[in-house]
C-alpha atoms as a PDB file:
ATOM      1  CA  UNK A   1      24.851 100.242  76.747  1.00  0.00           C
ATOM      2  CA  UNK A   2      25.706  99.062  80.383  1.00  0.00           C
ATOM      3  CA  UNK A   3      29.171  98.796  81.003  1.00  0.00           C
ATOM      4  CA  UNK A   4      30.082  95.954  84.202  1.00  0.00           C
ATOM      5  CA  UNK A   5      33.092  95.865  86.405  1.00  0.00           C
ATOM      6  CA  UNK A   6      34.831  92.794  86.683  1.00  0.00           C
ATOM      7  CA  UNK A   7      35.199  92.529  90.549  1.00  0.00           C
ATOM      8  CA  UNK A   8      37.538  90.256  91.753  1.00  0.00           C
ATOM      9  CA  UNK A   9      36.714  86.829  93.696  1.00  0.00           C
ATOM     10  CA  UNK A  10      35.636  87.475  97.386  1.00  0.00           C
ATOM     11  CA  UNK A  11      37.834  84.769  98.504  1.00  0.00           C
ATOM     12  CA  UNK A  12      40.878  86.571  97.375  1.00  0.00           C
ATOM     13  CA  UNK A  13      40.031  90.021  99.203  1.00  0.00           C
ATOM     14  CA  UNK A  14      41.263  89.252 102.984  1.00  0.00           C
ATOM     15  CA  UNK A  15      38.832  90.017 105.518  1.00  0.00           C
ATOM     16  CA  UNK A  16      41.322  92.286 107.227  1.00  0.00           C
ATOM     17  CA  UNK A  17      41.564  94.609 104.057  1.00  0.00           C
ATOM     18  CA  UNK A  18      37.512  94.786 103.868  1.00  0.00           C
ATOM     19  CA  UNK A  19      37.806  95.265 107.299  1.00  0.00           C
ATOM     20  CA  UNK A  20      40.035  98.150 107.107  1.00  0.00           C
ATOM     21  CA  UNK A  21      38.123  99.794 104.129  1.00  0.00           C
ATOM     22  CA  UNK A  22      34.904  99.634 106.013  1.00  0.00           C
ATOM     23  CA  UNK A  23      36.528 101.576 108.855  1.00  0.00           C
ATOM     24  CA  UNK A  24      37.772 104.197 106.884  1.00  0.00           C
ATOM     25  CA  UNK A  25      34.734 105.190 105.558  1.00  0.00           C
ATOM     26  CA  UNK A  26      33.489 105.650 109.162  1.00  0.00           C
ATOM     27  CA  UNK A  27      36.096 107.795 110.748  1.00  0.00           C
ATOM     28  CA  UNK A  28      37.265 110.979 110.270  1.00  0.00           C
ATOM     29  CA  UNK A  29      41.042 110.243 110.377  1.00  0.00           C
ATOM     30  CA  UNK A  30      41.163 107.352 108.216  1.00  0.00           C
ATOM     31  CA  UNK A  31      45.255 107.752 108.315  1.00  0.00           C
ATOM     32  CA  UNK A  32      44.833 106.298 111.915  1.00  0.00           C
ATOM     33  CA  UNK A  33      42.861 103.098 111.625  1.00  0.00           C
ATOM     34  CA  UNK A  34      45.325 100.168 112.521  1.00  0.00           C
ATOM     35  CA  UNK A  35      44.002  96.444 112.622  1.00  0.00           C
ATOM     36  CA  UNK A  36      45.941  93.621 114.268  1.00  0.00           C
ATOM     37  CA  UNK A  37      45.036  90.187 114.206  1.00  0.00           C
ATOM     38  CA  UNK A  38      46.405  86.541 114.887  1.00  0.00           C
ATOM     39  CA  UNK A  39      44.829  83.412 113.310  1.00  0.00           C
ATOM     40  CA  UNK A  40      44.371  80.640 115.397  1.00  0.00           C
ATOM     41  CA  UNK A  41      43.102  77.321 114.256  1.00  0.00           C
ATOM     42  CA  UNK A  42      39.061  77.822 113.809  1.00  0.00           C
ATOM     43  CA  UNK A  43      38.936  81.674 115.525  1.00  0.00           C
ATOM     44  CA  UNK A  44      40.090  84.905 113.879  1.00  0.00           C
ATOM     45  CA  UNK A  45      40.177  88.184 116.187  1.00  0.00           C
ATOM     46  CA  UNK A  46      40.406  91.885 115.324  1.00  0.00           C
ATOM     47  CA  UNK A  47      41.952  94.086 117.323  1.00  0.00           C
ATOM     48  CA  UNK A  48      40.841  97.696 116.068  1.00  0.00           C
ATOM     49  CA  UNK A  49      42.754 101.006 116.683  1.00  0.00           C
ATOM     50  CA  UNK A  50      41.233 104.457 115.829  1.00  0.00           C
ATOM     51  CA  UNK A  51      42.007 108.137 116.950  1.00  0.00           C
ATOM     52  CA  UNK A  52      40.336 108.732 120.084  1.00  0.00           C
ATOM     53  CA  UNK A  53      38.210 111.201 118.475  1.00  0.00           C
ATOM     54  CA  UNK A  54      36.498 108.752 115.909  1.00  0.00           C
ATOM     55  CA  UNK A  55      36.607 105.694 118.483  1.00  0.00           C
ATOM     56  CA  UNK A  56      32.636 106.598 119.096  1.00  0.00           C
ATOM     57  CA  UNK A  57      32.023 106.682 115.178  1.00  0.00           C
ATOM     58  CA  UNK A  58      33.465 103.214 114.927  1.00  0.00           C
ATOM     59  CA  UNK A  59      31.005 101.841 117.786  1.00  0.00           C
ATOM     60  CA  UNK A  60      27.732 103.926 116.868  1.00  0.00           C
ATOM     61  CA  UNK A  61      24.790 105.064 118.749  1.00  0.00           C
ATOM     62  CA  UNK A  62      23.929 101.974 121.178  1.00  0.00           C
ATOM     63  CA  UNK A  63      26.552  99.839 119.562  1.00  0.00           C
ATOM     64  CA  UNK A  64      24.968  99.743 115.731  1.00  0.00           C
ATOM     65  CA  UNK A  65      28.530 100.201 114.082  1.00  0.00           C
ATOM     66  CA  UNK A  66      30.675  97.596 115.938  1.00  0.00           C
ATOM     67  CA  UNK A  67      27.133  95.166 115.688  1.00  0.00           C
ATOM     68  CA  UNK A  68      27.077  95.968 111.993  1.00  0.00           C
ATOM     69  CA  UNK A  69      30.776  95.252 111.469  1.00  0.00           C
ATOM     70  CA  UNK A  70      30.410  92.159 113.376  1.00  0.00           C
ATOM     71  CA  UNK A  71      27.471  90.856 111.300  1.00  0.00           C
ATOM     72  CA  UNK A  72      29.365  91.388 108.234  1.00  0.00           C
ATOM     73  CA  UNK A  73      32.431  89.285 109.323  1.00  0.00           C
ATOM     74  CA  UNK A  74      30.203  86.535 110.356  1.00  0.00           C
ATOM     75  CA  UNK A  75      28.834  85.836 107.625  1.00  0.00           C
ATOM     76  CA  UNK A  76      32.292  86.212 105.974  1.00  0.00           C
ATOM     77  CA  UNK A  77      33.429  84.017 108.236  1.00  0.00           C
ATOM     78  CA  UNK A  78      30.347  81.356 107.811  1.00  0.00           C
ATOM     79  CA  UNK A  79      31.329  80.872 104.146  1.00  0.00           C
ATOM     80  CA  UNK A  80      35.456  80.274 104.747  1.00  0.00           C
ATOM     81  CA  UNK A  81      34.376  78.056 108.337  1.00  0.00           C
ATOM     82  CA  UNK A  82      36.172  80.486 110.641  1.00  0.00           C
ATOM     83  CA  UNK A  83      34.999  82.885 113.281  1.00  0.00           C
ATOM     84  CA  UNK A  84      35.941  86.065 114.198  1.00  0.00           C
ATOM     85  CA  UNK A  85      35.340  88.991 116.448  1.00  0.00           C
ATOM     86  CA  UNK A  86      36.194  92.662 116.435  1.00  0.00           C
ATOM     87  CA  UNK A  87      37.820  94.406 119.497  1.00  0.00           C
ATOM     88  CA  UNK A  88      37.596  98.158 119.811  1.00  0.00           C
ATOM     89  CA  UNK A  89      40.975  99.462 121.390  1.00  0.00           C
ATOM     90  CA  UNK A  90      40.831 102.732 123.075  1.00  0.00           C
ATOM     91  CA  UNK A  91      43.850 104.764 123.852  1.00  0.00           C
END
């Protein structure tokens, strides 16, 4: 007998907090993932903030990561009529 989870609806997960999930399963210091955003009419941007150490897990060999991330939003973003984009913030 299969049992199935009841996931919740996709629009009630912000993007920010799938967002933030995704990028703790990257790095190795998930304690130090910070994401700060500011919604303007049509645009959404992320600003993203890892330990220095894990920024190049974050952005991948040649860019894969950050252009796998951004894919992902996209097409969130397609379906709720909003863009977005993800900055990577070194420090």
């Amino acid at each position: 007998m299969r049992r199935f989870l009841t996931l919740p609806d996709p629009k009630d997960i912000p993007v920010s907090d799938l967002l933030h999930k995704m990028l703790e399963a990257l790095v190795d210091r998930p304690e130090f993932v910070t994401i700060q955003t500011r919604q303007d009419f049509d645009f959404l941007p992320f600003c993203v903030q890892v330990h220095p150490d894990d920024t190049g897990k974050v952005i991948g060999k040649q860019g894969r990561n950050a252009t796998s991330l951004r894919i992902v939003l996209s097409a969130i973003g397609r379906k709720h009529h909003q863009r977005s984009a993800i900055e990577v913030i070194e420090t």
